[in-house]
PDB file of N, CA and C in Angstrom:
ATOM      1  N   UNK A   1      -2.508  10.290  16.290  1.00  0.00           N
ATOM      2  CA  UNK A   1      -1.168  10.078  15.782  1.00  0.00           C
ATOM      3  C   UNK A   1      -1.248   9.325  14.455  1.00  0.00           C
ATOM      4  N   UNK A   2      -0.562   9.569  13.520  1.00  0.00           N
ATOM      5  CA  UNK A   2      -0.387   8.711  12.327  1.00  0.00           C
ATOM      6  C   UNK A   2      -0.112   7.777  11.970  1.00  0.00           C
ATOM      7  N   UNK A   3      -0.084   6.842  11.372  1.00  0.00           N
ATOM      8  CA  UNK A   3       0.334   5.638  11.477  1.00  0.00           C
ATOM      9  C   UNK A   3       2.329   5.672  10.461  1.00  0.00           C
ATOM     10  N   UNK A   4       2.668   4.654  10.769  1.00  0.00           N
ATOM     11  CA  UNK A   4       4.097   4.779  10.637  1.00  0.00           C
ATOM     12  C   UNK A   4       3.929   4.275   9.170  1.00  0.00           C
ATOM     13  N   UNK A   5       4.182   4.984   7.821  1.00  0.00           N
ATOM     14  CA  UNK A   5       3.963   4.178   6.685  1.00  0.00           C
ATOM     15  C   UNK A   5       4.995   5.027   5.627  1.00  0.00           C
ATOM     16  N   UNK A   6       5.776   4.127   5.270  1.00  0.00           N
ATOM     17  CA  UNK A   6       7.005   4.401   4.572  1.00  0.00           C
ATOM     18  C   UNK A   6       6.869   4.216   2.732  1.00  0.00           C
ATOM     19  N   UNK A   7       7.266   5.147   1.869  1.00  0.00           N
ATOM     20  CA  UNK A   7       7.811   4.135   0.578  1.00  0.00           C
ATOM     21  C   UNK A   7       8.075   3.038   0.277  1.00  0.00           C
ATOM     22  N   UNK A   8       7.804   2.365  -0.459  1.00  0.00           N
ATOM     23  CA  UNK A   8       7.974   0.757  -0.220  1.00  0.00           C
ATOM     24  C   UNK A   8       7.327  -0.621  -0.188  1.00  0.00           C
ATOM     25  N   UNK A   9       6.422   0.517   1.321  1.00  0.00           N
ATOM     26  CA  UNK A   9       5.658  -0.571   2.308  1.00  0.00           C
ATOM     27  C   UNK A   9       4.232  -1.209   1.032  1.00  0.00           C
ATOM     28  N   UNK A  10       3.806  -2.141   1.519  1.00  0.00           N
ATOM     29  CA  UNK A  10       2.836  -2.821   0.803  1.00  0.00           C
ATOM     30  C   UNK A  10       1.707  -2.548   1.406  1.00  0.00           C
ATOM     31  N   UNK A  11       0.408  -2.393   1.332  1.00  0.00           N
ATOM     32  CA  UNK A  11      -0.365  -2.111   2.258  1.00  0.00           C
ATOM     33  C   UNK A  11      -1.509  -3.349   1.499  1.00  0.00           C
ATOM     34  N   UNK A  12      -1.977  -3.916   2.519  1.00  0.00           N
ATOM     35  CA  UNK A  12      -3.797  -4.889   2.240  1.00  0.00           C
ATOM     36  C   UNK A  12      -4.814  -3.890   2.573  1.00  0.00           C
ATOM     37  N   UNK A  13      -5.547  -3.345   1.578  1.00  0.00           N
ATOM     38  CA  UNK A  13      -6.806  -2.508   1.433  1.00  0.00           C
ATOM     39  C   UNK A  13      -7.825  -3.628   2.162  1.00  0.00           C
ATOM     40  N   UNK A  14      -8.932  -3.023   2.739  1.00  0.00           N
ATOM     41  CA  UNK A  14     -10.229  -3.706   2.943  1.00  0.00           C
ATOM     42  C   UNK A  14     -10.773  -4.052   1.627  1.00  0.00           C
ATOM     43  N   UNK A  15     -11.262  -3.221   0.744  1.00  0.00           N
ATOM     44  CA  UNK A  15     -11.542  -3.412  -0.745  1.00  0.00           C
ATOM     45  C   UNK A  15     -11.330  -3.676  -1.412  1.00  0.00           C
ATOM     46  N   UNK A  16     -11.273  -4.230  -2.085  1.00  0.00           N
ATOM     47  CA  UNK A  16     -10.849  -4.992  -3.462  1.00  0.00           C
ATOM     48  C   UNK A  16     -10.528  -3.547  -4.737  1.00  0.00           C
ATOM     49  N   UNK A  17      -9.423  -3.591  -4.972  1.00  0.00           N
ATOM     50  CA  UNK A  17      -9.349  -2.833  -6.220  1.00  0.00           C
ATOM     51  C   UNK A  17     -10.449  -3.528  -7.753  1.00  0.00           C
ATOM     52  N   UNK A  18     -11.073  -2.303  -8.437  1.00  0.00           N
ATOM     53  CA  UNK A  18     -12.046  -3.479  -9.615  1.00  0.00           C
ATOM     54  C   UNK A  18     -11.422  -4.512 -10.544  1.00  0.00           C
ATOM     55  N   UNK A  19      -9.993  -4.809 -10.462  1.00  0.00           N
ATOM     56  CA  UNK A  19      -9.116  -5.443 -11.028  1.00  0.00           C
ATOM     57  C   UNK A  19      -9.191  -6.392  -9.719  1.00  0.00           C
ATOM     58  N   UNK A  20      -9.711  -6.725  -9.014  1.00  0.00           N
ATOM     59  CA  UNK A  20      -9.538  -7.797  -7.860  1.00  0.00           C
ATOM     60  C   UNK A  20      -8.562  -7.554  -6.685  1.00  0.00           C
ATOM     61  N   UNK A  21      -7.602  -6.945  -6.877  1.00  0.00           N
ATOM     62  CA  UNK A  21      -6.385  -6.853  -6.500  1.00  0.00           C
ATOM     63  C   UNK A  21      -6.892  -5.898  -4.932  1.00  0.00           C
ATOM     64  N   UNK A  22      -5.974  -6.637  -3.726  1.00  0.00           N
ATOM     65  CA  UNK A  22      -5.968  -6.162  -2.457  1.00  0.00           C
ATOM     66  C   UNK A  22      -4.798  -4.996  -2.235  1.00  0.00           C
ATOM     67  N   UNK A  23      -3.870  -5.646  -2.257  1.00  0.00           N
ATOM     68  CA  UNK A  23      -2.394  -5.216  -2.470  1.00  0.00           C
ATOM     69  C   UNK A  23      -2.174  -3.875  -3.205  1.00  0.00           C
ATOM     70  N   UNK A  24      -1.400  -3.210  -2.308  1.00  0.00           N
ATOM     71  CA  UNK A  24      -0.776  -2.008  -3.065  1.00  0.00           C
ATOM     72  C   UNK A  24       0.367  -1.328  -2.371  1.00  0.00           C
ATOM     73  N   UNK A  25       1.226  -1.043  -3.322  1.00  0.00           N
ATOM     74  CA  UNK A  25       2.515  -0.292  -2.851  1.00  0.00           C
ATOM     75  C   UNK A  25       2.315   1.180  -2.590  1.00  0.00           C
ATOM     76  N   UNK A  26       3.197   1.715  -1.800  1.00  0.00           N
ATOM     77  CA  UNK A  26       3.010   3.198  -0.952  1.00  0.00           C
ATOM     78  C   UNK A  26       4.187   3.502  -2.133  1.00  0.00           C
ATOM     79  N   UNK A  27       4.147   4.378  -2.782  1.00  0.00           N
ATOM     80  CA  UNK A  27       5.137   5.242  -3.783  1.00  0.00           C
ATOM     81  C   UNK A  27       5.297   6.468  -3.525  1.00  0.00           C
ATOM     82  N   UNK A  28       4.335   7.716  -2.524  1.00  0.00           N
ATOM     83  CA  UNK A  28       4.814   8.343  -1.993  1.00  0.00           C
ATOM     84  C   UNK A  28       3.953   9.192  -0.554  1.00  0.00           C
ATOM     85  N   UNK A  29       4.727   9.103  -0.033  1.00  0.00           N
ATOM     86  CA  UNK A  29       3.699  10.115   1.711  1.00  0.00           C
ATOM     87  C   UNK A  29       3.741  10.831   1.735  1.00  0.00           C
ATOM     88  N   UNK A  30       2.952  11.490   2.835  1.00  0.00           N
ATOM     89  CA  UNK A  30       3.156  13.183   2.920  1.00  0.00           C
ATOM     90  C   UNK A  30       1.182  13.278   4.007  1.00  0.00           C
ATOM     91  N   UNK A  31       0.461  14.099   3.234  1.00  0.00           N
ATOM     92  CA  UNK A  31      -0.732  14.631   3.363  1.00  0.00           C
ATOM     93  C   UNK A  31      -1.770  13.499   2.759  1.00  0.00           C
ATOM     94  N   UNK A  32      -1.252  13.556   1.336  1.00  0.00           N
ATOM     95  CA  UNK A  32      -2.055  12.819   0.536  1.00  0.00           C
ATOM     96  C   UNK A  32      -0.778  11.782  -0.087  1.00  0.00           C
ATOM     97  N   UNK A  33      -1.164  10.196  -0.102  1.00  0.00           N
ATOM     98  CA  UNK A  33      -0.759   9.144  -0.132  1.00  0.00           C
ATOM     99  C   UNK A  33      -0.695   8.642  -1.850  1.00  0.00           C
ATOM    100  N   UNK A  34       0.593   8.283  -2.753  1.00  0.00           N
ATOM    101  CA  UNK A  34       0.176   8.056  -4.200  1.00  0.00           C
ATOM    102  C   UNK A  34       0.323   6.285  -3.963  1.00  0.00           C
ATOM    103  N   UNK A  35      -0.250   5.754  -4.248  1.00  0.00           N
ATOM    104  CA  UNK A  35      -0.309   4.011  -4.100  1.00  0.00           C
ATOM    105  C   UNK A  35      -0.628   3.610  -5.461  1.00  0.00           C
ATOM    106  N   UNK A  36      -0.133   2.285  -5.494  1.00  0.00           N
ATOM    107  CA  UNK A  36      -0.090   1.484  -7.177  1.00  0.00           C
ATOM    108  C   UNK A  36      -0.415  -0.172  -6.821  1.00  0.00           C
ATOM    109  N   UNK A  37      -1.722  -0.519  -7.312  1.00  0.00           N
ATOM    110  CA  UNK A  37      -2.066  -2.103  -7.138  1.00  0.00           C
ATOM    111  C   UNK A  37      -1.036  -2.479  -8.121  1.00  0.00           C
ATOM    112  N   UNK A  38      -0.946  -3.967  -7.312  1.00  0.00           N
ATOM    113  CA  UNK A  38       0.178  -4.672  -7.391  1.00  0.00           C
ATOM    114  C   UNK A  38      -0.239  -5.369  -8.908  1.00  0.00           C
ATOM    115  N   UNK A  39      -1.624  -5.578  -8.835  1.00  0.00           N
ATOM    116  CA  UNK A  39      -1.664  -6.549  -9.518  1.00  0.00           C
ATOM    117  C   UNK A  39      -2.249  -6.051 -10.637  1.00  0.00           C
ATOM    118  N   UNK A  40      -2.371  -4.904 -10.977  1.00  0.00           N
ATOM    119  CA  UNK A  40      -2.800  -4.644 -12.882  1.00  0.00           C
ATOM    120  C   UNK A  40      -1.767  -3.349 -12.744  1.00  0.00           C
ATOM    121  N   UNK A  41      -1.165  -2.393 -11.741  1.00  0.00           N
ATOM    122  CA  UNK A  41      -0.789  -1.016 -12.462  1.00  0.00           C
ATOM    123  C   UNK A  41      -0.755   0.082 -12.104  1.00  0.00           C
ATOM    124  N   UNK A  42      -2.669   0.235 -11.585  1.00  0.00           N
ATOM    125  CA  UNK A  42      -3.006   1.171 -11.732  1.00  0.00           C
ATOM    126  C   UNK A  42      -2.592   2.416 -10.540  1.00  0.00           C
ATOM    127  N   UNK A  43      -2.216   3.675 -10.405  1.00  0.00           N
ATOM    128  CA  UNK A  43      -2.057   4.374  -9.572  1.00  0.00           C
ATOM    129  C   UNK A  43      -2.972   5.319  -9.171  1.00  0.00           C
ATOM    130  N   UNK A  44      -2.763   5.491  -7.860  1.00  0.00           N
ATOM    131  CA  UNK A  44      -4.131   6.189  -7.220  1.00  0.00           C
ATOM    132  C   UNK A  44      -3.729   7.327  -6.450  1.00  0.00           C
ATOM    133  N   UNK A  45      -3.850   8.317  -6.110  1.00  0.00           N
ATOM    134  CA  UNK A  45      -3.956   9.663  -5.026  1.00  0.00           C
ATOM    135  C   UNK A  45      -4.869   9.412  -3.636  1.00  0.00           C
ATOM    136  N   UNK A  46      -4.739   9.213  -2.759  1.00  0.00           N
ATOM    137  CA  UNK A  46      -5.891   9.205  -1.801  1.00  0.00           C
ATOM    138  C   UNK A  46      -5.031  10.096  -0.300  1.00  0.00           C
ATOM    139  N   UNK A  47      -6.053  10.694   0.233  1.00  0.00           N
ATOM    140  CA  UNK A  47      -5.529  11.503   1.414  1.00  0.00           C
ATOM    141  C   UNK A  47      -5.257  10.660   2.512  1.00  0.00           C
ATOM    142  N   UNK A  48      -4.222  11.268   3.298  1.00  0.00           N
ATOM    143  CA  UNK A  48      -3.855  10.240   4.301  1.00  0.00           C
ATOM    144  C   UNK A  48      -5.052   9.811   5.182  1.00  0.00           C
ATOM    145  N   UNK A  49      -5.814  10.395   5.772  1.00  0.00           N
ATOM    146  CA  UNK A  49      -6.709   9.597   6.407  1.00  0.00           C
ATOM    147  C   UNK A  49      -7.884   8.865   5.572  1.00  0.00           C
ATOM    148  N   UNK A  50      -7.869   9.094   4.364  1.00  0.00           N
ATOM    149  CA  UNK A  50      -9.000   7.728   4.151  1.00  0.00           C
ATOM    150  C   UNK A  50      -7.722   6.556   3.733  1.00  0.00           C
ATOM    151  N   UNK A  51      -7.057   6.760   3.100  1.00  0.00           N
ATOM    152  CA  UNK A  51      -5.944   5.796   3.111  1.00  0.00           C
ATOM    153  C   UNK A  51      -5.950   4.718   4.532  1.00  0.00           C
ATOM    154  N   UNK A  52      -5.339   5.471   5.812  1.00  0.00           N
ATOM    155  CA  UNK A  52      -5.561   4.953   7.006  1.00  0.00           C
ATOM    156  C   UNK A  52      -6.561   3.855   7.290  1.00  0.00           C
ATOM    157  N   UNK A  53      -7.748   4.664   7.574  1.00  0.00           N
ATOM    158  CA  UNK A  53      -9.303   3.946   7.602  1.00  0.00           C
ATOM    159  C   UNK A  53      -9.264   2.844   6.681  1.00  0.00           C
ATOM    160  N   UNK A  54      -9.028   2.938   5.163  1.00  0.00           N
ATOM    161  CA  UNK A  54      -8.974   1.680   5.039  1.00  0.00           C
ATOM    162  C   UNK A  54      -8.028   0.274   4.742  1.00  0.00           C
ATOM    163  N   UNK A  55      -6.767   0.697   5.168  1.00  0.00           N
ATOM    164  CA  UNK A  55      -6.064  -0.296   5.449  1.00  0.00           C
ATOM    165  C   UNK A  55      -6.382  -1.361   6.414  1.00  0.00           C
ATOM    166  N   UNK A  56      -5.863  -2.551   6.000  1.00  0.00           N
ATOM    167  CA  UNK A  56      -6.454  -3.848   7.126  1.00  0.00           C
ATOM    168  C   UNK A  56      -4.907  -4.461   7.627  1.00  0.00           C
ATOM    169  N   UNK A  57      -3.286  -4.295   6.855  1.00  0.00           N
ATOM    170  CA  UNK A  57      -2.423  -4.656   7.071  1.00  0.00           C
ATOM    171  C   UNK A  57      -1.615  -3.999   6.033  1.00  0.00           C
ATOM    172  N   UNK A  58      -0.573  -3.613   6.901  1.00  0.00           N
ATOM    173  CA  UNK A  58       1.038  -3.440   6.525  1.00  0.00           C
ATOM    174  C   UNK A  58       2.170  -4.520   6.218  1.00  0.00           C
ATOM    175  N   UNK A  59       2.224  -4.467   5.020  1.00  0.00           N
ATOM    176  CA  UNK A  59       3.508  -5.095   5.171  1.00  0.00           C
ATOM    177  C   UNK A  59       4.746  -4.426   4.887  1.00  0.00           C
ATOM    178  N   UNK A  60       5.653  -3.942   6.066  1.00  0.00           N
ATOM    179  CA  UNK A  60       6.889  -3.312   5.648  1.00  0.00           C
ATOM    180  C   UNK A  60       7.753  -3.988   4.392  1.00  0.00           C
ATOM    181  N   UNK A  61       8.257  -2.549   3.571  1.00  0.00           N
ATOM    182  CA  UNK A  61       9.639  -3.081   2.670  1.00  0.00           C
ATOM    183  C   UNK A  61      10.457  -3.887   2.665  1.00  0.00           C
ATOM    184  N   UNK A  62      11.234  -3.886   3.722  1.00  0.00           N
ATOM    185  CA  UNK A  62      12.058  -5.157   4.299  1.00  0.00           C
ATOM    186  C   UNK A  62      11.633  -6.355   4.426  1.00  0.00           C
ATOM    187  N   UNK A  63      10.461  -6.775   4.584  1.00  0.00           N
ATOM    188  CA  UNK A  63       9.983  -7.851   4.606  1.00  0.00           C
ATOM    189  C   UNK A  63       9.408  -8.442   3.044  1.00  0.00           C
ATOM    190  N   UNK A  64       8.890  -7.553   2.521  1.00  0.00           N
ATOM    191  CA  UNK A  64       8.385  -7.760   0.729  1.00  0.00           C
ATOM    192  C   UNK A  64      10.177  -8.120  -0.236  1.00  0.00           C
ATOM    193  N   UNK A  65      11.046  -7.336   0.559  1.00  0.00           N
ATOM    194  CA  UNK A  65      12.349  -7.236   0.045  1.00  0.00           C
ATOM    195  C   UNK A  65      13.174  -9.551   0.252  1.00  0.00           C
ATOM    196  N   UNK A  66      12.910  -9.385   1.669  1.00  0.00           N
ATOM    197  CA  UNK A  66      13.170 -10.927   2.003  1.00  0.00           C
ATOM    198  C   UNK A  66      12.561 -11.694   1.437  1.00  0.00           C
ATOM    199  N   UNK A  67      11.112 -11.582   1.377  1.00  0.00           N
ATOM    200  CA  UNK A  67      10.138 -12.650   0.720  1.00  0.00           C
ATOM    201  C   UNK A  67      10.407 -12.793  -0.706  1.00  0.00           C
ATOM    202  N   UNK A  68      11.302 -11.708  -1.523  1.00  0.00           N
ATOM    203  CA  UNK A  68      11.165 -12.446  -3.036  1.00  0.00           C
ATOM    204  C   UNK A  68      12.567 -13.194  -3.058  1.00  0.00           C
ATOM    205  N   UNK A  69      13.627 -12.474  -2.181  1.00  0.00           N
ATOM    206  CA  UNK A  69      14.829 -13.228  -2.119  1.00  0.00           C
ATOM    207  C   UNK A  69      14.926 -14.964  -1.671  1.00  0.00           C
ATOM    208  N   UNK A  70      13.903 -15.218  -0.809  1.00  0.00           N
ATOM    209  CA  UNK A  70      13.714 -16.454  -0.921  1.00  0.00           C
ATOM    210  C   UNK A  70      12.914 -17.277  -1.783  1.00  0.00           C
ATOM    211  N   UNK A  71      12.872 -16.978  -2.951  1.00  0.00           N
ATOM    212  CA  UNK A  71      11.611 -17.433  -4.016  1.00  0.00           C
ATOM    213  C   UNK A  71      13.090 -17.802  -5.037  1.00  0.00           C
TER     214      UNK A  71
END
């Protein structure tokens, strides 16, 4: 079964993007997954299951949405 992963959502990679950066936003789903590190830019293509494999944590929209509203 797939995992539940929406537009939005933030995802923590195992790997380090070469810009350092863990973090990356889901911009669009399907088959193959388009994601953008948070922290320089850059956008990436990766198929849904290596995507999967290497995620370590989700953070839903709604919650990235609350966390800046309280800042």
């Amino acid at each position: 079964m797939p995992m539940q992963l929406f537009v939005g959502d933030v995802v923590v990679l195992k790997k380090p993007h070469p810009c350092g950066g863990h973090n990356w936003e889901i911009l669009r789903t399907g088959i193959d997954f388009r994601i953008k590190c948070l922290t320089c830019g850059h956008s990436v293509m990766l198929p849904r299951i290596r995507l999967e494999k290497g995620i370590k944590q989700v953070i839903k929209a709604a919650d990235v949405a609350q966390i800046g509203q309280e800042q």
